[in-house]
PDB file of N, CA and C in Angstrom:
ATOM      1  N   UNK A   1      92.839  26.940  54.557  1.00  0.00           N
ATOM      2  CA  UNK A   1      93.369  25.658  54.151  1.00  0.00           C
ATOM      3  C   UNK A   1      94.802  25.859  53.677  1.00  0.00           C
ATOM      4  N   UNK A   2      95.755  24.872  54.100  1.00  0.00           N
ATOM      5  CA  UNK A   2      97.036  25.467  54.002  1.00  0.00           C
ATOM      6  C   UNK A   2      97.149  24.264  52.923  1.00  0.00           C
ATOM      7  N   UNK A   3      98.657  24.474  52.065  1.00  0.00           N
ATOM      8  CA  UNK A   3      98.938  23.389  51.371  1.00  0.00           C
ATOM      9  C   UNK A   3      98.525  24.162  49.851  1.00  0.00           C
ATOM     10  N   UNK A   4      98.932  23.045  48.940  1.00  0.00           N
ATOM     11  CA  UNK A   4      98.611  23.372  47.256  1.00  0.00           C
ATOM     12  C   UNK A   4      97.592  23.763  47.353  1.00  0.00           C
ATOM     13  N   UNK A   5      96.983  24.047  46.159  1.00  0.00           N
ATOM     14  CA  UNK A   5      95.325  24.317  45.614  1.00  0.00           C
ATOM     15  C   UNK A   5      95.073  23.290  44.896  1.00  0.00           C
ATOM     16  N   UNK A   6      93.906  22.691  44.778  1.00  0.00           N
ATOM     17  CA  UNK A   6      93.861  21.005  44.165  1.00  0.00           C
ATOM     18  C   UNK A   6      94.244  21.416  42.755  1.00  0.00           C
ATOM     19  N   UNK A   7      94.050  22.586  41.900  1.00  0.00           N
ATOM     20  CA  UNK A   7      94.924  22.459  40.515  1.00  0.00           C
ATOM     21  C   UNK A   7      96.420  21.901  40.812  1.00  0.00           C
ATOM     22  N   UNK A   8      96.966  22.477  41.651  1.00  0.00           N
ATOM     23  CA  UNK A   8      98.521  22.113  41.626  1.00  0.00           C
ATOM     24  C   UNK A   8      98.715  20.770  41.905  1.00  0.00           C
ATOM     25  N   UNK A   9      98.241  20.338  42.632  1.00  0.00           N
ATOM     26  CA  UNK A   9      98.436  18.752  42.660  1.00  0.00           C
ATOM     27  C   UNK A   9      98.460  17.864  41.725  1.00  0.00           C
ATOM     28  N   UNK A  10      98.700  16.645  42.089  1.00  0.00           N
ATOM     29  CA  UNK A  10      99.312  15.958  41.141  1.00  0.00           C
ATOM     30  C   UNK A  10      97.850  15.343  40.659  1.00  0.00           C
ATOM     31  N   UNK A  11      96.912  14.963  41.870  1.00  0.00           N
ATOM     32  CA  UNK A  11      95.661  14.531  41.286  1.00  0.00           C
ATOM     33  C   UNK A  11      94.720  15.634  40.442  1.00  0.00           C
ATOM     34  N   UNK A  12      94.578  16.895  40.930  1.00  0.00           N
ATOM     35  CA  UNK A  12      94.177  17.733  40.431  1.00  0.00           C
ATOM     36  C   UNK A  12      94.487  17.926  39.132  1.00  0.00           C
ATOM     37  N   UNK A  13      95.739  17.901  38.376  1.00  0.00           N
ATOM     38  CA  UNK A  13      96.710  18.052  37.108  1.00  0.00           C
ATOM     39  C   UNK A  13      95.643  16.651  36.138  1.00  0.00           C
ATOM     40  N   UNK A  14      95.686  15.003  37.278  1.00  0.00           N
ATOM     41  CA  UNK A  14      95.153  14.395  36.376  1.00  0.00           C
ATOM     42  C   UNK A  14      93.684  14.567  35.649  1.00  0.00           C
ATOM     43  N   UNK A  15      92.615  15.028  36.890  1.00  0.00           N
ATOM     44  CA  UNK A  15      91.270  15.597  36.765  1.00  0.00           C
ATOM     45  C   UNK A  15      91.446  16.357  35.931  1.00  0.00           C
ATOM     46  N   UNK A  16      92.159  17.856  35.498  1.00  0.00           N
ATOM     47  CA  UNK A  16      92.008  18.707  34.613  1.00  0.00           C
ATOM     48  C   UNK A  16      92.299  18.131  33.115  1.00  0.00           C
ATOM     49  N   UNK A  17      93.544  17.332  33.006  1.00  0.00           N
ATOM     50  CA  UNK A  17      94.084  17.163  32.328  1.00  0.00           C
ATOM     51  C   UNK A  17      93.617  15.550  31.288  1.00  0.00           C
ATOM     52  N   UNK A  18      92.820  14.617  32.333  1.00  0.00           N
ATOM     53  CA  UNK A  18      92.161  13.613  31.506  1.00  0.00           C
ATOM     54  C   UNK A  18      90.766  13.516  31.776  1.00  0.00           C
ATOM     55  N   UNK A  19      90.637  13.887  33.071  1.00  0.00           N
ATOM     56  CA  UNK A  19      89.005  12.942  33.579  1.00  0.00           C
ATOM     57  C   UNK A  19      88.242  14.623  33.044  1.00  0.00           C
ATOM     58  N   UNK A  20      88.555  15.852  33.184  1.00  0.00           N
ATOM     59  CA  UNK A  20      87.026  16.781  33.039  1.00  0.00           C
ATOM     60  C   UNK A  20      87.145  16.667  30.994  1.00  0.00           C
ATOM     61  N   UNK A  21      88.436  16.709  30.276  1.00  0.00           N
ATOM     62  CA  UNK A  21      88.195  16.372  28.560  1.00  0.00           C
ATOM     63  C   UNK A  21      87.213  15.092  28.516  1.00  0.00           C
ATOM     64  N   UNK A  22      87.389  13.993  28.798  1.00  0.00           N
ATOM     65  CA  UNK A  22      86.433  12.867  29.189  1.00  0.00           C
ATOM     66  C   UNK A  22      85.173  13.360  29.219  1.00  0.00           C
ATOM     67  N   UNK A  23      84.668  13.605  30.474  1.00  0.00           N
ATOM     68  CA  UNK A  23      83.347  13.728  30.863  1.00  0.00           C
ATOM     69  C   UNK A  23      82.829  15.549  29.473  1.00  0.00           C
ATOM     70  N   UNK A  24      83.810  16.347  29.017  1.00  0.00           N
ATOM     71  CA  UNK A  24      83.153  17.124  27.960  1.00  0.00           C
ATOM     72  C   UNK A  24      82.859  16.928  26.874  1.00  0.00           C
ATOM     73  N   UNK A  25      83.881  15.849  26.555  1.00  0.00           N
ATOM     74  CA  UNK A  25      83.465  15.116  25.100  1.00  0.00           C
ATOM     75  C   UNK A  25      81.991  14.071  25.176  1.00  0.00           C
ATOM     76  N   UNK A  26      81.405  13.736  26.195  1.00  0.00           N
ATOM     77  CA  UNK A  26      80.791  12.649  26.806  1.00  0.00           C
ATOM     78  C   UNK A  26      79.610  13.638  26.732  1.00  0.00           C
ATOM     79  N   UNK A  27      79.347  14.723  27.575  1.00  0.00           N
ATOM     80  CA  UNK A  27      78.689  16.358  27.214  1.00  0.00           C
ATOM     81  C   UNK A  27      78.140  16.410  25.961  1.00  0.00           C
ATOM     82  N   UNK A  28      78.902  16.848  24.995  1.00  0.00           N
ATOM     83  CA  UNK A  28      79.151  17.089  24.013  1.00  0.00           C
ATOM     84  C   UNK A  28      77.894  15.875  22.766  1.00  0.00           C
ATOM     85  N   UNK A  29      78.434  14.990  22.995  1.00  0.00           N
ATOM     86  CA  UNK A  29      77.839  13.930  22.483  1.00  0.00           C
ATOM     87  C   UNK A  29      76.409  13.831  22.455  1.00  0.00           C
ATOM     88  N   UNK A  30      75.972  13.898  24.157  1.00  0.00           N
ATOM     89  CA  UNK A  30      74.617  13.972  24.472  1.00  0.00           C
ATOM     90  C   UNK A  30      74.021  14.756  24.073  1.00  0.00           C
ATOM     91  N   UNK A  31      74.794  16.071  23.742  1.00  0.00           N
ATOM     92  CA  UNK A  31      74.172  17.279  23.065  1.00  0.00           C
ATOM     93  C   UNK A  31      73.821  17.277  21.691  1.00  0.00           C
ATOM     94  N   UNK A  32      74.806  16.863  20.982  1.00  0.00           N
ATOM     95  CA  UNK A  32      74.490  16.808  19.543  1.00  0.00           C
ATOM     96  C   UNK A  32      73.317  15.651  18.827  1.00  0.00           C
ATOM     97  N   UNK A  33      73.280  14.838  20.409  1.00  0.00           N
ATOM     98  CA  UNK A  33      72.106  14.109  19.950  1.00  0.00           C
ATOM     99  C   UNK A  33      70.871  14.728  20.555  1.00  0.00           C
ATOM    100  N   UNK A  34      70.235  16.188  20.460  1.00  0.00           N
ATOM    101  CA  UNK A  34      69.406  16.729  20.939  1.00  0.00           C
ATOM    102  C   UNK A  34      69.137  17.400  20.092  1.00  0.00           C
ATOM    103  N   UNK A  35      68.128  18.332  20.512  1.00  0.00           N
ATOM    104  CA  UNK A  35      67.480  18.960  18.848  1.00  0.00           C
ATOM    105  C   UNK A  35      67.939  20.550  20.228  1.00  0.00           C
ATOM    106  N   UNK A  36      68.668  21.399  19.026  1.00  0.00           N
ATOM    107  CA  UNK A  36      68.557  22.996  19.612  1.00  0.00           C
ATOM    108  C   UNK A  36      68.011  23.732  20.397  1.00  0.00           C
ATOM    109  N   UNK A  37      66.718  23.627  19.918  1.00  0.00           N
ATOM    110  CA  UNK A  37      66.091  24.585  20.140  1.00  0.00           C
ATOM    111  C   UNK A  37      64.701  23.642  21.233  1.00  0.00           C
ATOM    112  N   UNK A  38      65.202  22.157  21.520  1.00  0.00           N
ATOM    113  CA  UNK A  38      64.544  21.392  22.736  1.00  0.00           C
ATOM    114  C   UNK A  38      65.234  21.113  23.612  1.00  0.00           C
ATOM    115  N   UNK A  39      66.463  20.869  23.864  1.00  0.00           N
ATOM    116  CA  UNK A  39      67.217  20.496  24.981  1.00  0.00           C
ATOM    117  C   UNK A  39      66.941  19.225  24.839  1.00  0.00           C
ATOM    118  N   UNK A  40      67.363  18.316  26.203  1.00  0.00           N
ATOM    119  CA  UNK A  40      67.106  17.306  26.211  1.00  0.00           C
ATOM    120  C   UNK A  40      65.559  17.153  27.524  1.00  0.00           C
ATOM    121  N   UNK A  41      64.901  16.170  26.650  1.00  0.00           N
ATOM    122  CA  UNK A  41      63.786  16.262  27.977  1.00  0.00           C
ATOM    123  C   UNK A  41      64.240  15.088  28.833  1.00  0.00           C
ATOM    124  N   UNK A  42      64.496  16.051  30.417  1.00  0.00           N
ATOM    125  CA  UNK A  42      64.727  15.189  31.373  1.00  0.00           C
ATOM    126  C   UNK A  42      63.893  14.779  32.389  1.00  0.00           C
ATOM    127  N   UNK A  43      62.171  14.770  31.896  1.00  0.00           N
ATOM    128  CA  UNK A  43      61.555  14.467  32.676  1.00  0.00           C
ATOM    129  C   UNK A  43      61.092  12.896  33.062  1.00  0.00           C
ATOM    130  N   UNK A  44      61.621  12.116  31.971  1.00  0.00           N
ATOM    131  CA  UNK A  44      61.622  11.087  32.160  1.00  0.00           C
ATOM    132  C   UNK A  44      63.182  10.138  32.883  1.00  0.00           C
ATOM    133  N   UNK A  45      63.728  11.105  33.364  1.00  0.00           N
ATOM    134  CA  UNK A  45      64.999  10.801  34.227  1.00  0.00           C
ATOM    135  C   UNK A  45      64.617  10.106  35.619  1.00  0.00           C
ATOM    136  N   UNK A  46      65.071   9.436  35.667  1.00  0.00           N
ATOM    137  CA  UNK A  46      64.571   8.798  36.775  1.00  0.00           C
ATOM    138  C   UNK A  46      65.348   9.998  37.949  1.00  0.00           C
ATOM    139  N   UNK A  47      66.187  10.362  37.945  1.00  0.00           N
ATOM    140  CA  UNK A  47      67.140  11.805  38.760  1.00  0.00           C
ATOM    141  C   UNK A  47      68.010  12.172  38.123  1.00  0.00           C
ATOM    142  N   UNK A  48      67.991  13.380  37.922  1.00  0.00           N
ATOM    143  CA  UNK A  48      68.841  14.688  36.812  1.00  0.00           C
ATOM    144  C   UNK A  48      70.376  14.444  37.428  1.00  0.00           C
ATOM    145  N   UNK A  49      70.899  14.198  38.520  1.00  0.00           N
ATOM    146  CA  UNK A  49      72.259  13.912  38.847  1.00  0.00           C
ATOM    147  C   UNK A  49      72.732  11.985  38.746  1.00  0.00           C
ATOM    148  N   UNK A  50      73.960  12.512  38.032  1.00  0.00           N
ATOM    149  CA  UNK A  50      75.244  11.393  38.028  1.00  0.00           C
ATOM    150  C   UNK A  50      76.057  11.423  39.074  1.00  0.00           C
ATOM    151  N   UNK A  51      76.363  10.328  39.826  1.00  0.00           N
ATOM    152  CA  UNK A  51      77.684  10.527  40.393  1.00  0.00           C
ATOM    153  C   UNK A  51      78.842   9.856  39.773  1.00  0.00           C
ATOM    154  N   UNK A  52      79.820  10.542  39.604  1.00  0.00           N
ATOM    155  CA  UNK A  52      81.136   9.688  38.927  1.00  0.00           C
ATOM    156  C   UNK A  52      81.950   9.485  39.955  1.00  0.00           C
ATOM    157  N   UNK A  53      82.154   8.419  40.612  1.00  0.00           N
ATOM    158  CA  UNK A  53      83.411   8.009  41.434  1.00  0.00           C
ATOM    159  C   UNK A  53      85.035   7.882  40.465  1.00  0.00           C
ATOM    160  N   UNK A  54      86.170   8.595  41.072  1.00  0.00           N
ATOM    161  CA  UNK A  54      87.385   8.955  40.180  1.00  0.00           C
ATOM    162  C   UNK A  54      87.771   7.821  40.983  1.00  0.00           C
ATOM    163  N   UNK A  55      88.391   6.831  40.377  1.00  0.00           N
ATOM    164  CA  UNK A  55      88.978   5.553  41.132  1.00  0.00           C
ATOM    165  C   UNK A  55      90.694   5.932  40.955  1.00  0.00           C
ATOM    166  N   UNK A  56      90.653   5.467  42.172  1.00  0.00           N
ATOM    167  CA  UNK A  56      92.504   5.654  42.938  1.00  0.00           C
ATOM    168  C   UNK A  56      92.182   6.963  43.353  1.00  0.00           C
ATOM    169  N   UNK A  57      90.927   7.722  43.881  1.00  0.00           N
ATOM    170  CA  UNK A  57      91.273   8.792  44.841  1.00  0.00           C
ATOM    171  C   UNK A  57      89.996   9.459  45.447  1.00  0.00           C
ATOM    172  N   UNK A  58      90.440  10.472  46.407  1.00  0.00           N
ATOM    173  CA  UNK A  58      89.047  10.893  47.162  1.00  0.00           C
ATOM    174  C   UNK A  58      87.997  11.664  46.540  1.00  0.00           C
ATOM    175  N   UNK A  59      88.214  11.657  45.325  1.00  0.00           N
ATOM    176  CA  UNK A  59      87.049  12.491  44.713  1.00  0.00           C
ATOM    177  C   UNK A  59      86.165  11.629  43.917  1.00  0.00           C
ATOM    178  N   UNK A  60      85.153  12.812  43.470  1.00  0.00           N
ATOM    179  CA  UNK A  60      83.789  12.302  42.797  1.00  0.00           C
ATOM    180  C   UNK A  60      83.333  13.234  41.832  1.00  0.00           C
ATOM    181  N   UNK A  61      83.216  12.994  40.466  1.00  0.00           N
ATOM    182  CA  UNK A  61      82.883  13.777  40.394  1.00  0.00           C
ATOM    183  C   UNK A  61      80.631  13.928  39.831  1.00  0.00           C
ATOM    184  N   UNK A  62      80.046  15.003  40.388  1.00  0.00           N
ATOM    185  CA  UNK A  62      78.374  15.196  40.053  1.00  0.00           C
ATOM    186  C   UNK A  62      77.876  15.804  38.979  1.00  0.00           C
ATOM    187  N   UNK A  63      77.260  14.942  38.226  1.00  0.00           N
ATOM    188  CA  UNK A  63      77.271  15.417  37.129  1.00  0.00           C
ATOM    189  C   UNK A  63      75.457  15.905  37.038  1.00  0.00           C
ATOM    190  N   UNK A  64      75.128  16.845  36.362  1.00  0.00           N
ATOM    191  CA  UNK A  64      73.575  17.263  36.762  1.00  0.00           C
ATOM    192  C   UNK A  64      73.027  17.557  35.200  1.00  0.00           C
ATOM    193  N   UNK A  65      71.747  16.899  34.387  1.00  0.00           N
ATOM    194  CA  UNK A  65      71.430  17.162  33.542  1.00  0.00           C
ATOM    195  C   UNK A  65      69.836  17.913  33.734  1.00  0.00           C
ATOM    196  N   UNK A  66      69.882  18.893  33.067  1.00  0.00           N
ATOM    197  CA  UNK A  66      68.314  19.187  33.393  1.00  0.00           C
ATOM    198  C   UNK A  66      67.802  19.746  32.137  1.00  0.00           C
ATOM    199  N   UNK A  67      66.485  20.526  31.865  1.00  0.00           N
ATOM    200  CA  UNK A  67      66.305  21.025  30.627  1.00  0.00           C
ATOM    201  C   UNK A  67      67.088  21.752  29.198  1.00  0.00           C
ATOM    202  N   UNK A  68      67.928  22.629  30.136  1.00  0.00           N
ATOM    203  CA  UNK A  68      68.479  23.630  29.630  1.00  0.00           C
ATOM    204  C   UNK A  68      70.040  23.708  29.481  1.00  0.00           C
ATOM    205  N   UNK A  69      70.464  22.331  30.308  1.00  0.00           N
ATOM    206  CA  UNK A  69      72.207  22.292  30.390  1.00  0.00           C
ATOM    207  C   UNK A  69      72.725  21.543  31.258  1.00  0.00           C
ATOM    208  N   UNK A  70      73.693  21.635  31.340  1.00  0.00           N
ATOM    209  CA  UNK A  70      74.570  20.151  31.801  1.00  0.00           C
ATOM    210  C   UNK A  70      75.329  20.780  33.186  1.00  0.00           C
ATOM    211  N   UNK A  71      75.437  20.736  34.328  1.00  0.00           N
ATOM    212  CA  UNK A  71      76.640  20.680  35.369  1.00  0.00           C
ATOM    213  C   UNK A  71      77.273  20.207  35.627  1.00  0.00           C
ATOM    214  N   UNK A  72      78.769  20.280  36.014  1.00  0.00           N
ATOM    215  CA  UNK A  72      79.579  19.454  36.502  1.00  0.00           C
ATOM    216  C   UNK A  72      80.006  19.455  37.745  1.00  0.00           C
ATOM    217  N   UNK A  73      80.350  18.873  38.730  1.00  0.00           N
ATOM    218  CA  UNK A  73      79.998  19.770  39.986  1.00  0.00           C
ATOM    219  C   UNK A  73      82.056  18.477  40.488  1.00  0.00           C
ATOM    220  N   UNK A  74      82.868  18.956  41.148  1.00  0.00           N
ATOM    221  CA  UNK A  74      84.225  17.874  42.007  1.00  0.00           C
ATOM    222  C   UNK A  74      83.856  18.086  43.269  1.00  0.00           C
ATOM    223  N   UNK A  75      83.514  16.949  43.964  1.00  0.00           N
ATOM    224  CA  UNK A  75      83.555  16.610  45.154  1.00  0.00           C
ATOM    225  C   UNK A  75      84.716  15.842  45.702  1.00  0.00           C
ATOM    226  N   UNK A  76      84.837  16.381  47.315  1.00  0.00           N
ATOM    227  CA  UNK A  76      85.763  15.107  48.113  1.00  0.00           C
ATOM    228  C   UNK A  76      84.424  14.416  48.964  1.00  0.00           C
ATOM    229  N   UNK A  77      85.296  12.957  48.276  1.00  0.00           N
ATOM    230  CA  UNK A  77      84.013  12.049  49.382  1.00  0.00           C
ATOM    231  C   UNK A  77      84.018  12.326  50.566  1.00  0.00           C
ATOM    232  N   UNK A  78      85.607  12.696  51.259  1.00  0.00           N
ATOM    233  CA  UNK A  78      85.517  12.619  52.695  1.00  0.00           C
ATOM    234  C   UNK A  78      84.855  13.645  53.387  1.00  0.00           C
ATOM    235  N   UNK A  79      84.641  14.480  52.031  1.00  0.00           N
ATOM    236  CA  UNK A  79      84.207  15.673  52.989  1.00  0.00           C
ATOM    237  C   UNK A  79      82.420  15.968  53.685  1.00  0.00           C
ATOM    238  N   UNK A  80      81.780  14.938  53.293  1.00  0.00           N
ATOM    239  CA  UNK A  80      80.026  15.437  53.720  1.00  0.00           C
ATOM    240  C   UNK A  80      79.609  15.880  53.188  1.00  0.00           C
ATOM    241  N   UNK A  81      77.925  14.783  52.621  1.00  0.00           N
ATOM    242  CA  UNK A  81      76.982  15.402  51.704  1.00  0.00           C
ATOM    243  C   UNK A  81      76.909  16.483  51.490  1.00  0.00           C
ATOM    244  N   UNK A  82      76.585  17.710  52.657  1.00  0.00           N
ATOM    245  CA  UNK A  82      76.658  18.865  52.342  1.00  0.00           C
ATOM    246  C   UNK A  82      77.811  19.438  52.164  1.00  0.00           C
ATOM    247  N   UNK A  83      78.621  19.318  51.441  1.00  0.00           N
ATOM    248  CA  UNK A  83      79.858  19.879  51.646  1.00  0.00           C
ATOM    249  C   UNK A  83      79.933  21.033  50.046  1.00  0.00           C
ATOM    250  N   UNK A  84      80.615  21.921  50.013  1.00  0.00           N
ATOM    251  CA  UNK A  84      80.583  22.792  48.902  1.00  0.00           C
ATOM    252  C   UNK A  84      81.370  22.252  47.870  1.00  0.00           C
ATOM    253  N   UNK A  85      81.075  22.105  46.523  1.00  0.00           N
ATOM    254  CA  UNK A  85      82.150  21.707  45.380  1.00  0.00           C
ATOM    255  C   UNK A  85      82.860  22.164  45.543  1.00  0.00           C
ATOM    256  N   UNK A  86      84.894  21.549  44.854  1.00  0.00           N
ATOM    257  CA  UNK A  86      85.995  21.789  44.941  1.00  0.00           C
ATOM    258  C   UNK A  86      85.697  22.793  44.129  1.00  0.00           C
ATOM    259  N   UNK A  87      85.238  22.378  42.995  1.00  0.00           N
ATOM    260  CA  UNK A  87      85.710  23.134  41.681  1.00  0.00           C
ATOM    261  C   UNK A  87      84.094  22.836  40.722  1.00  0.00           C
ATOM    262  N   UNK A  88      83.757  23.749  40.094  1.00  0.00           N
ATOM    263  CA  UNK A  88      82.654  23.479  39.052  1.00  0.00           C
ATOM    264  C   UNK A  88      82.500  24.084  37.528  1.00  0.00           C
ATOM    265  N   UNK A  89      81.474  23.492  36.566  1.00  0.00           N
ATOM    266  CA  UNK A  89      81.498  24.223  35.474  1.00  0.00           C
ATOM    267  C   UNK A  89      79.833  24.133  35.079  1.00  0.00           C
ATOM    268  N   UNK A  90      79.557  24.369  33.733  1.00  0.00           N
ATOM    269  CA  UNK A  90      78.201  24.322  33.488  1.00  0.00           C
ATOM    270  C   UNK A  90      78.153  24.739  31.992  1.00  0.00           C
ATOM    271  N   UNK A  91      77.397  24.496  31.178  1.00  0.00           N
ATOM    272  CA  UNK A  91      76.892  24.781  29.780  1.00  0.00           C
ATOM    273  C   UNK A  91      75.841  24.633  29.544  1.00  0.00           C
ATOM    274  N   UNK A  92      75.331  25.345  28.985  1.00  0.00           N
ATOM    275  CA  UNK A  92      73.766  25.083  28.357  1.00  0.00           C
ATOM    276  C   UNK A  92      73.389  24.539  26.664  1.00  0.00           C
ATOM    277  N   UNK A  93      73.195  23.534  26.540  1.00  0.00           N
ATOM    278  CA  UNK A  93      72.644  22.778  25.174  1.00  0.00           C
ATOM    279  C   UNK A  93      73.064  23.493  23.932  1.00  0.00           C
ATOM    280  N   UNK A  94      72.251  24.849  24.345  1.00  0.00           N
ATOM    281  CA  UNK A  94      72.312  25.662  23.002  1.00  0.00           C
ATOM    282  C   UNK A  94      73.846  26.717  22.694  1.00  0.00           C
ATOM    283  N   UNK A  95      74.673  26.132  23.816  1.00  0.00           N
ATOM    284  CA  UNK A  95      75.488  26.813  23.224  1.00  0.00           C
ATOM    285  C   UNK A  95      76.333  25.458  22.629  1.00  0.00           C
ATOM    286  N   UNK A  96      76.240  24.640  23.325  1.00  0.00           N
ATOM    287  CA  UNK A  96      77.500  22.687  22.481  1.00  0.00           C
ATOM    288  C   UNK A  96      76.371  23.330  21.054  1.00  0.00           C
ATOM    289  N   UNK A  97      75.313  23.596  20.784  1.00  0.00           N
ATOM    290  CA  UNK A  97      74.817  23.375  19.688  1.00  0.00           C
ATOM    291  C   UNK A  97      76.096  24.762  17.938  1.00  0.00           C
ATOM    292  N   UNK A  98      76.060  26.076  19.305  1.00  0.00           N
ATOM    293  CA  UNK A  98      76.490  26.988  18.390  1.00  0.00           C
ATOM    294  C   UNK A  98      77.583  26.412  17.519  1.00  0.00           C
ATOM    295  N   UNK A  99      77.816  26.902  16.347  1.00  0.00           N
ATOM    296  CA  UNK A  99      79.352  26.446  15.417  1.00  0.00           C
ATOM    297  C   UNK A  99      79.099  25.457  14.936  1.00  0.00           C
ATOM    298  N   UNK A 100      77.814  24.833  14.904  1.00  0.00           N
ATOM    299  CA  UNK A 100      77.954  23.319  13.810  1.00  0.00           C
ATOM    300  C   UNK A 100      77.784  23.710  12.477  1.00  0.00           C
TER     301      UNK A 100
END
């Protein structure tokens, strides 16, 4: 793939820089409203994935909650369901819990 790396871009700069602080503080939240040493029970989820559509551009971003921790997954729409994340991260409950 020739060209920037989506950090360098200008959309990429905005994703790092407003939309993934957003969606960690948002993380974060859900966590502290959980008990430690339970996680959150996601069996009553109707489906463990979010999709976040980033409006004004081709991405998305998937957000995945399950017992033990949270994923974040950047997609390009254009690119096909199966297509591999741009970029990803992940945490587990008990660590948003460590340092309180």
């Amino acid at each position: 793939m020739s060209g920037p790396q989506f950090f360098q871009t200008r959309m990429g700069q905005k994703f790092y820089e407003h939309t993934m602080p957003t969606i960690a503080d948002a993380l974060e939240k859900i966590a502290k409203n959980s008990e430690p040493d339970e996680g959150i029970d996601t069996s009553q989820l109707k489906d463990p994935y979010v999709r976040l559509d980033i409006p004004d551009s081709d991405l998305y971003v998937q957000v995945k909650l399950d017992d033990e921790g949270v994923a974040v997954d950047l997609f390009d729409k254009n690119a096909g369901d199966n297509s591999d994340a741009i970029t990803g991260t992940w945490k587990l409950y008990q660590e948003m819990h460590e340092g309180e």
